[in-house]
N, C-alpha and C. Protein backbone atom coordinates (compact mmCIF):
# COMPACT_ATOMS: atom_id res chain seq x y z
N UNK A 1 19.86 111.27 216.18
CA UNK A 1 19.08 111.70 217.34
C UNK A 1 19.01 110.55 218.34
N UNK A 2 19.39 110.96 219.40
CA UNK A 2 19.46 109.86 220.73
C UNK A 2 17.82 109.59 220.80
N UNK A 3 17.71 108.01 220.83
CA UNK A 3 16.30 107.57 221.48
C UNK A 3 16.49 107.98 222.99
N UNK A 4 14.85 107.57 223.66
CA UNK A 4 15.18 108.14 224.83
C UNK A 4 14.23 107.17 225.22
N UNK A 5 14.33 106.48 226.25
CA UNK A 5 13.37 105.00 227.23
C UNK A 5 13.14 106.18 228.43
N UNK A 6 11.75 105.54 228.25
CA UNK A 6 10.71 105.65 229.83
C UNK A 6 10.66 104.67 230.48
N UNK A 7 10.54 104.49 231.39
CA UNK A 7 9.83 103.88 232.51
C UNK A 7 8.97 104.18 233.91
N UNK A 8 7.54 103.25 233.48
CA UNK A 8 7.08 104.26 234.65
C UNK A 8 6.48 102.99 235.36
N UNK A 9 6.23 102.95 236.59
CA UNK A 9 5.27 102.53 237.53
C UNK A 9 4.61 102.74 238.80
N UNK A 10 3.48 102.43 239.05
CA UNK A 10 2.29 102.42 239.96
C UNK A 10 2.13 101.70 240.79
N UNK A 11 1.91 101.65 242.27
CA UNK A 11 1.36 100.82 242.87
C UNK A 11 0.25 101.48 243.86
N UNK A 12 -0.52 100.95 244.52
CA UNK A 12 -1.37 100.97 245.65
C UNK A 12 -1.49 99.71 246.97
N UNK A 13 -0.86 100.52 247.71
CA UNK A 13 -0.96 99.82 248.86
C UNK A 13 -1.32 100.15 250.17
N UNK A 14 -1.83 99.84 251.36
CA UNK A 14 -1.68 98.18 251.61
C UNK A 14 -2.84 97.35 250.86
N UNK A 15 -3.76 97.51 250.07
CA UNK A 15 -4.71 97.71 249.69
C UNK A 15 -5.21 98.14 248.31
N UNK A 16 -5.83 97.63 247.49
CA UNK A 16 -6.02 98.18 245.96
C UNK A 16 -7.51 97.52 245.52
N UNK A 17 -8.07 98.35 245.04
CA UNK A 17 -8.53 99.84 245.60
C UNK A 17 -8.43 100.25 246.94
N UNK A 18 -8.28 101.07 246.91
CA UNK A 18 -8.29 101.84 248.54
C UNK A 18 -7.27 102.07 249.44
N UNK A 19 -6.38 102.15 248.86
CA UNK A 19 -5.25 102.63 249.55
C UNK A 19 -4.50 103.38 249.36
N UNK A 20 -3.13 103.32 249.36
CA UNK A 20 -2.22 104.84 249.01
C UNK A 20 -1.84 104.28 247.52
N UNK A 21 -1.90 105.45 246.77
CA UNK A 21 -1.44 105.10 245.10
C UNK A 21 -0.31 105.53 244.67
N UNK A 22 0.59 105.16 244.57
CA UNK A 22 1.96 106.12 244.30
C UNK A 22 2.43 105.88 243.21
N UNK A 23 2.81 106.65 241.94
CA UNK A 23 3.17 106.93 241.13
C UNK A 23 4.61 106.85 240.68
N UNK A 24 5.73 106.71 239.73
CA UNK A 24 7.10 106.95 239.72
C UNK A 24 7.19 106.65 237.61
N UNK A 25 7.83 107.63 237.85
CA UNK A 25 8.86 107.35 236.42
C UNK A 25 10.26 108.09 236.37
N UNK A 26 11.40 106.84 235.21
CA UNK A 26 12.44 107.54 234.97
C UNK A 26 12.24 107.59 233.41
N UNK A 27 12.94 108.59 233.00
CA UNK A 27 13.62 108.84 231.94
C UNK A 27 15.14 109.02 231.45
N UNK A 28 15.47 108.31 230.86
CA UNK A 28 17.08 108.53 230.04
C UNK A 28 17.23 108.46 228.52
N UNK A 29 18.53 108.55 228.17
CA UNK A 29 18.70 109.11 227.07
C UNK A 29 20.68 108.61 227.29
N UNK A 30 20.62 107.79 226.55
CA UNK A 30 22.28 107.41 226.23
C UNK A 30 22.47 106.95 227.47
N UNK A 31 21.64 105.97 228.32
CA UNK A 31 22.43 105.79 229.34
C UNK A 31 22.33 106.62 230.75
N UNK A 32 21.90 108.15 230.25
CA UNK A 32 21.81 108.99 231.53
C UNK A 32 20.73 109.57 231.77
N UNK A 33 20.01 109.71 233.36
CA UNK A 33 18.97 109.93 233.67
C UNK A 33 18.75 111.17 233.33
N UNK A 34 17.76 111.47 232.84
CA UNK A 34 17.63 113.05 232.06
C UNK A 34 16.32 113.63 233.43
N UNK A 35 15.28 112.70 233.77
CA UNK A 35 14.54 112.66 234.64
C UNK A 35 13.81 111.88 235.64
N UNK A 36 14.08 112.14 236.87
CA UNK A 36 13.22 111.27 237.59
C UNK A 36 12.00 111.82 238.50
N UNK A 37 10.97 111.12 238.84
CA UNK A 37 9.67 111.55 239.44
C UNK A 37 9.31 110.65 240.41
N UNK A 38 8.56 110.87 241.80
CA UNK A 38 7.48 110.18 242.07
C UNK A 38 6.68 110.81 243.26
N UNK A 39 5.87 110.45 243.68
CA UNK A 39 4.56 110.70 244.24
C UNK A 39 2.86 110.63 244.48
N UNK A 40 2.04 110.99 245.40
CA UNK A 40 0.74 110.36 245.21
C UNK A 40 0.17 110.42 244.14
N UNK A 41 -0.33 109.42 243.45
CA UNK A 41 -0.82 109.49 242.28
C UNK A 41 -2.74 109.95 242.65
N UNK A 42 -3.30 109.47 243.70
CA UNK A 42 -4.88 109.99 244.47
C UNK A 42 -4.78 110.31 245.60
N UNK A 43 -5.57 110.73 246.53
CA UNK A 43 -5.70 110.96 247.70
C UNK A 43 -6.05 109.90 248.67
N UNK A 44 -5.23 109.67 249.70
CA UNK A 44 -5.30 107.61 250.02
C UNK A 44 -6.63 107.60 250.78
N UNK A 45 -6.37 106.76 249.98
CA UNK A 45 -7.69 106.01 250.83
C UNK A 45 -8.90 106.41 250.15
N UNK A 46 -8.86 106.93 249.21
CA UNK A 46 -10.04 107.07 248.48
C UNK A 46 -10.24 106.21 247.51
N UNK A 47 -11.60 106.09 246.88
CA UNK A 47 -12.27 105.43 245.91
C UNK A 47 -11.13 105.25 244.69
N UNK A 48 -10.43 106.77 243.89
CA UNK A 48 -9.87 106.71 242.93
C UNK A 48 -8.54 106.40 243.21
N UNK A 49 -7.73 106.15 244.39
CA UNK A 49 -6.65 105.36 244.99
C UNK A 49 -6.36 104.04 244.50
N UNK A 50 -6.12 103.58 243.21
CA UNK A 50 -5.96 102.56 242.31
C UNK A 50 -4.32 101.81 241.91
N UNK A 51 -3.85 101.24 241.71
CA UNK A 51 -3.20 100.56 241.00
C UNK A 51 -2.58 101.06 239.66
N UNK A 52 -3.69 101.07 238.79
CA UNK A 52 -4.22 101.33 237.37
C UNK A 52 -4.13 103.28 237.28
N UNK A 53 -4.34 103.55 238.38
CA UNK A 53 -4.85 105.46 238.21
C UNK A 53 -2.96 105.62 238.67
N UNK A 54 -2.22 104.85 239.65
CA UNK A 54 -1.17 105.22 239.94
C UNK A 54 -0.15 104.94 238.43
N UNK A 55 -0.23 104.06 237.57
CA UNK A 55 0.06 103.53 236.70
C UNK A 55 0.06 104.86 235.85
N UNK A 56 -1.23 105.21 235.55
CA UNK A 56 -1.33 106.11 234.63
C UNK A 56 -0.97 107.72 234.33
N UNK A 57 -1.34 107.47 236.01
CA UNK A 57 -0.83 109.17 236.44
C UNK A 57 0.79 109.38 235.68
N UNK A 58 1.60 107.60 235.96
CA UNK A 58 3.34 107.58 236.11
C UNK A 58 3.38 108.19 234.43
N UNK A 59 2.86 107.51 233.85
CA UNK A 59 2.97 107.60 232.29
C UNK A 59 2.85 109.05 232.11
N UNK A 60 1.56 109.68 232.19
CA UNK A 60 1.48 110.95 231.99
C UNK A 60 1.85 112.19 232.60
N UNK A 61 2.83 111.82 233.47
CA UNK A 61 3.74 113.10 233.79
C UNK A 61 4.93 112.50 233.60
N UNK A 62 5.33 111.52 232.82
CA UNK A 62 6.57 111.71 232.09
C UNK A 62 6.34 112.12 230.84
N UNK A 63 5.30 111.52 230.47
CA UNK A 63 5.28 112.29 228.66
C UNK A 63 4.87 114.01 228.98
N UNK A 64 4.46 114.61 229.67
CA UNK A 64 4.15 115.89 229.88
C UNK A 64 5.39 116.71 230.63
N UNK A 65 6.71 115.53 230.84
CA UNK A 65 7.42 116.35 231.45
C UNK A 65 8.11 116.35 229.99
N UNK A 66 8.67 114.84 229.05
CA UNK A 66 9.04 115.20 227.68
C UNK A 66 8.60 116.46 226.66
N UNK A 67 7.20 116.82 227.03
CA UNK A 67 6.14 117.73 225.64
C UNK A 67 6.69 118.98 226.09
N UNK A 68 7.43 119.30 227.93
CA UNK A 68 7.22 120.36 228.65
C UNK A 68 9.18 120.89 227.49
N UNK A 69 9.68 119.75 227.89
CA UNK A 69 10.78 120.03 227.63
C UNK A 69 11.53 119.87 226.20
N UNK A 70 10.55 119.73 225.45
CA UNK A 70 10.83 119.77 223.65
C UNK A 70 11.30 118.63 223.19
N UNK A 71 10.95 117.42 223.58
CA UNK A 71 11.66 116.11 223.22
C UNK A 71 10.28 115.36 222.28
N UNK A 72 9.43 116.14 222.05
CA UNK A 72 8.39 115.38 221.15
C UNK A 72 9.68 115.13 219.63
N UNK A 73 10.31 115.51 218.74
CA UNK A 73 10.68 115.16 217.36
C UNK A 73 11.62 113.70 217.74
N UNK A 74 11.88 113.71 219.46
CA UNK A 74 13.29 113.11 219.58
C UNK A 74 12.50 111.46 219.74
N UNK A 75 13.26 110.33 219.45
CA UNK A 75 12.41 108.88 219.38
C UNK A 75 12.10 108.09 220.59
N UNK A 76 11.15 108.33 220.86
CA UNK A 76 10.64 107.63 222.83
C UNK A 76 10.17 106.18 222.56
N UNK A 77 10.72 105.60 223.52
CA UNK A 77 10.33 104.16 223.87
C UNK A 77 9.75 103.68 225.32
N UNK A 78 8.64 104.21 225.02
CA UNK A 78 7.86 103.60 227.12
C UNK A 78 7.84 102.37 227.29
N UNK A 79 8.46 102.14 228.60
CA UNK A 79 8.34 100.75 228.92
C UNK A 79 7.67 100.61 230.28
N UNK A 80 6.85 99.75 230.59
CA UNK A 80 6.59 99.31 231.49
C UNK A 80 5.78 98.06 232.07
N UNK A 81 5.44 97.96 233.39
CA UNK A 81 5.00 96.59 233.64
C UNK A 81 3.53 96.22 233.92
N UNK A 82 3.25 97.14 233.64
CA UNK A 82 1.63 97.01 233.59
C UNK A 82 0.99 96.68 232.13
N UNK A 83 0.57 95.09 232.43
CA UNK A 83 0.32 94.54 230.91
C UNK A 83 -0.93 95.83 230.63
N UNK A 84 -1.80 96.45 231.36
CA UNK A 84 -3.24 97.16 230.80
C UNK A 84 -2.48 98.17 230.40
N UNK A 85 -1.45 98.88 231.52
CA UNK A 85 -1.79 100.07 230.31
C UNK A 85 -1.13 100.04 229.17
N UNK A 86 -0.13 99.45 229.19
CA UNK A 86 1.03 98.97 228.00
C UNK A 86 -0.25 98.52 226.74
N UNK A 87 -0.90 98.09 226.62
CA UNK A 87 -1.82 97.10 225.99
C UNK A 87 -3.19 97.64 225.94
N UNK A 88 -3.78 98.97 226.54
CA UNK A 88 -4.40 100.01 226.15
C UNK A 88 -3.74 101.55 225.35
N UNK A 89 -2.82 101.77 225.77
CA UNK A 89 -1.91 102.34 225.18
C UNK A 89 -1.68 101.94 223.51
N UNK A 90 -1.50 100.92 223.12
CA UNK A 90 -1.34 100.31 222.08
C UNK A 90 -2.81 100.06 220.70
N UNK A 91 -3.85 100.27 222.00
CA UNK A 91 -4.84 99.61 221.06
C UNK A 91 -5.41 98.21 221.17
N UNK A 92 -4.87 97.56 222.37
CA UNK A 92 -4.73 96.07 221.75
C UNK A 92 -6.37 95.66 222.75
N UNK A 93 -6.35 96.57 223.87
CA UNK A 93 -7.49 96.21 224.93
C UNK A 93 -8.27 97.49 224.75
N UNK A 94 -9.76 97.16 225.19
CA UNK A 94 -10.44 98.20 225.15
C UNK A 94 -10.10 98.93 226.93
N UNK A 95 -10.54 100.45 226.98
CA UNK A 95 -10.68 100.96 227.89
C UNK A 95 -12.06 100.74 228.77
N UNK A 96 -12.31 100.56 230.06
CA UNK A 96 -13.76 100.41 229.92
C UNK A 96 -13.86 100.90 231.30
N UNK A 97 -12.88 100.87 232.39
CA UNK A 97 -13.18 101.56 233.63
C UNK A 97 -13.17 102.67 233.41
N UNK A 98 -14.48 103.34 234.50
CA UNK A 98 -14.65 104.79 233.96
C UNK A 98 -13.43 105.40 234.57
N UNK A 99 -13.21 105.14 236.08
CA UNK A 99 -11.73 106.15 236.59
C UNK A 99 -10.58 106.15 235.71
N UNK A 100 -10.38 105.08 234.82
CA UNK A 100 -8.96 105.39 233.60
C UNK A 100 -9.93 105.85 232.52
N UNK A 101 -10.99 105.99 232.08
CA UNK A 101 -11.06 106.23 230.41
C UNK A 101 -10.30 107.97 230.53
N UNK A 102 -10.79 108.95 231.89
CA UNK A 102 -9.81 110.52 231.31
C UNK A 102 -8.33 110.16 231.23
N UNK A 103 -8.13 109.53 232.21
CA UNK A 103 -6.60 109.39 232.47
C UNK A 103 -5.84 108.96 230.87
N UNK A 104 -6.58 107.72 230.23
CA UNK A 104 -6.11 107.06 229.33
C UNK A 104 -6.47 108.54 228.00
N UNK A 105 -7.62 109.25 227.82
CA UNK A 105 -7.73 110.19 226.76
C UNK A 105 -6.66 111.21 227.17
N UNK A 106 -5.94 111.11 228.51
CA UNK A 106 -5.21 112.41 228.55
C UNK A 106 -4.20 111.88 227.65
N UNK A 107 -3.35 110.37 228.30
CA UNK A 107 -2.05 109.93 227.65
C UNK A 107 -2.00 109.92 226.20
N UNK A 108 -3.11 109.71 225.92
CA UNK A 108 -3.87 109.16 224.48
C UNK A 108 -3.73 110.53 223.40
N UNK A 109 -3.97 111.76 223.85
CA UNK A 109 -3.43 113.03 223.57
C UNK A 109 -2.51 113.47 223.63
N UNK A 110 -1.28 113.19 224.68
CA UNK A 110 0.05 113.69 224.88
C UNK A 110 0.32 112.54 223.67
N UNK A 111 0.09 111.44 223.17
CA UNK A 111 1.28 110.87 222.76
C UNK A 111 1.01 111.27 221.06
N UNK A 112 0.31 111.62 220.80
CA UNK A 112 -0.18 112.23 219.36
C UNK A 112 0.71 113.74 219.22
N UNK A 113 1.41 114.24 220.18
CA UNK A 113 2.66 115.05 220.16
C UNK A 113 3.98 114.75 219.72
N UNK A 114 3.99 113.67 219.51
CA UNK A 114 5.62 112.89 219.54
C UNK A 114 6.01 112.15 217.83
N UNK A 115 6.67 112.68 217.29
CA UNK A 115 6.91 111.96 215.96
C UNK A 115 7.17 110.49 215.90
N UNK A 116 7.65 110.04 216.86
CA UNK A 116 8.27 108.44 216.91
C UNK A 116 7.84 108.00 218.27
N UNK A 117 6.81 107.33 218.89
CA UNK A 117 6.82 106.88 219.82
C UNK A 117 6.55 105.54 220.18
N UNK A 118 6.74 104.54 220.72
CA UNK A 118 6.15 103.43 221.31
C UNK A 118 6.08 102.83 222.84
N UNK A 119 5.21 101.73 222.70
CA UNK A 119 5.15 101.04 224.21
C UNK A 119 5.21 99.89 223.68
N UNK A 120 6.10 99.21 225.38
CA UNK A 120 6.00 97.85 225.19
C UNK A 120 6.32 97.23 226.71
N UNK A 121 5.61 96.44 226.68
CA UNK A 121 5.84 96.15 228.09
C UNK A 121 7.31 94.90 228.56
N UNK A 122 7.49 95.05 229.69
CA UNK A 122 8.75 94.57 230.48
C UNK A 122 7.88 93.51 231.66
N UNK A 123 9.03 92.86 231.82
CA UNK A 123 8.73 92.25 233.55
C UNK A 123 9.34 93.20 234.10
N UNK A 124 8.43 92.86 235.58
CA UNK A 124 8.94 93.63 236.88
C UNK A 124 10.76 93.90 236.88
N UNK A 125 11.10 92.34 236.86
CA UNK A 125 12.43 92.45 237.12
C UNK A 125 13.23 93.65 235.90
N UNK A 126 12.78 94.05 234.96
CA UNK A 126 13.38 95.01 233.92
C UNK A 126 12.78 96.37 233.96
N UNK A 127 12.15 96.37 235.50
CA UNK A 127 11.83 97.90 235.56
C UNK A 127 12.03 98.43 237.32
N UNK A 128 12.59 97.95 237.51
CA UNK A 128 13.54 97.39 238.64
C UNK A 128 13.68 99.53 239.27
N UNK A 129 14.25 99.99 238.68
CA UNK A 129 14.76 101.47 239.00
C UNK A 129 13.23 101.70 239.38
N UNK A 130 12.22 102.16 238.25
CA UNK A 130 10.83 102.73 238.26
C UNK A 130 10.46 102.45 239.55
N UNK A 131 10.15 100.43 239.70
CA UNK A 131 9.45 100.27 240.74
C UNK A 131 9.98 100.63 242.12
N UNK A 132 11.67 100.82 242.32
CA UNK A 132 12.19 101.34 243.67
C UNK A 132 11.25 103.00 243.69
N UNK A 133 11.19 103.55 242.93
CA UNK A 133 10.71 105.01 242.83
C UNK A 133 9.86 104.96 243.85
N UNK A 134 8.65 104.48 242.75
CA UNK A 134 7.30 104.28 243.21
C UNK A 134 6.99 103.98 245.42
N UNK A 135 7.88 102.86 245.05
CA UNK A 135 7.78 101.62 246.72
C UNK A 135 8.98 103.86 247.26
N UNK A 136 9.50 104.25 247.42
CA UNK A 136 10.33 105.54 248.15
C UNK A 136 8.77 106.33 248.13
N UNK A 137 7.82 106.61 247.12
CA UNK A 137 7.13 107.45 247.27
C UNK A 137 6.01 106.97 248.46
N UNK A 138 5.66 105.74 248.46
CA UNK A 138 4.70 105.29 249.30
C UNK A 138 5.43 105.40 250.50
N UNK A 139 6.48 104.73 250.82
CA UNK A 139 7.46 105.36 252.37
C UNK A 139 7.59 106.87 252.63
N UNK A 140 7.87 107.78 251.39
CA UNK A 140 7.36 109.16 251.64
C UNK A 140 6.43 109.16 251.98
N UNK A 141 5.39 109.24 251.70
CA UNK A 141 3.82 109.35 251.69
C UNK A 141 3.93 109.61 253.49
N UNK A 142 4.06 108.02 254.32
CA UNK A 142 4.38 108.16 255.68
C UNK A 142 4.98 109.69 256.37
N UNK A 143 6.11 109.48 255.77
CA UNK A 143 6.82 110.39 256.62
C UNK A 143 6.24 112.22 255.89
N UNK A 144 5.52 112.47 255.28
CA UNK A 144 5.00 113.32 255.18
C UNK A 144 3.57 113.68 255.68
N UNK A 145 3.11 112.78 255.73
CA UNK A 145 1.86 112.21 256.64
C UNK A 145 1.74 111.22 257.71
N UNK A 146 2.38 111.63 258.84
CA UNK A 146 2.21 109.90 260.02
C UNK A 146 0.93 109.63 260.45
N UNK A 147 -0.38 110.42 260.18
CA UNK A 147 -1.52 110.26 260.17
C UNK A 147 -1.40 108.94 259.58
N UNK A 148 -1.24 108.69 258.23
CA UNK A 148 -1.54 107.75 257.41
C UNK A 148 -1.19 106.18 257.84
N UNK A 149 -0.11 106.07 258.65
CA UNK A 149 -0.13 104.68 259.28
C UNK A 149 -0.99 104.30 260.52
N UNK A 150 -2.16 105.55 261.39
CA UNK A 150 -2.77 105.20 262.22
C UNK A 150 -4.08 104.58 261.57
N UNK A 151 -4.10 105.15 259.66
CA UNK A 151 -4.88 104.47 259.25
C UNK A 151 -4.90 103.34 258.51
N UNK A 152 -3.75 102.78 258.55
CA UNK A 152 -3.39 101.35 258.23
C UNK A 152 -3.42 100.52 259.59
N UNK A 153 -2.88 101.09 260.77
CA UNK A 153 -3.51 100.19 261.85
C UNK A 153 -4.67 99.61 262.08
N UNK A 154 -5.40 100.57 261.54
CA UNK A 154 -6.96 100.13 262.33
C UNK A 154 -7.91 99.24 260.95
């Protein structure tokens, strides 16, 4: 059975908290992209417009796109660059912000679906694809909204 690597990441910008949160993950399997994602992970400029919430959102709509598409028996390896969630994920840190504790019980539930799974975290530079995602969704963001740069002007 082919393993299959995730990668996901989050950012928020211009600004964190409080800015635009954008979300991204890939998935492959032998080499070939089986799936890719990205988009707002909150509504910008709001309170829950995070870093950490874009992070998490990435994780849990790739494992929900895996559960969607029957790859729980098959062996997953998440990687990414966020030492928290990599390292809440694991057990190793407690959860304690209230805006991640649902986010983290959602992931925390999808991954209790999967016969073989793990995390481990990467540097930036080894998640290189994910983070282009993410940085296209926040330039989307713009061009789907040009509102949104009159509110980075001011």
């Amino acid at each position: 059975m082919a393993e299959i690597q995730v990668y996901f990441d989050g950012l928020c910008q211009p600004i964190n908290p409080g800015g635009i949160a954008c979300y991204a993950f890939l998935i492959k399997s032998e080499g070939r992209v089986l799936r890719k994602d990205r988009g707002l992970a909150a509504e910008p400029f709001s309170k829950g417009a995070t870093n950490n919430v874009a992070e998490y959102t990435a994780l849990i709509r790739a494992l929900e796109w895996l559960v969607s598409n029957g790859k729980e028996r098959e062996p997953v390896r998440v990687r990414g660059d966020s030492r928290l969630v990599i390292s809440q994920m694991r057990g190793e840190f407690k959860v304690k912000a209230k805006a991640i504790v649902p986010l983290f019980q959602k992931a925390a539930l999808l991954t209790k679906k999967f016969a073989d799974i793990s995390f481990g975290w990467i540097p930036r530079e080894e998640n290189r694809e994910a983070d282009k995602l993410s940085e296209e969704a926040y330039n989307n963001a713009f061009l789907d909204n040009p509102r949104l740069l009159d509110r980075i002007k001011k």
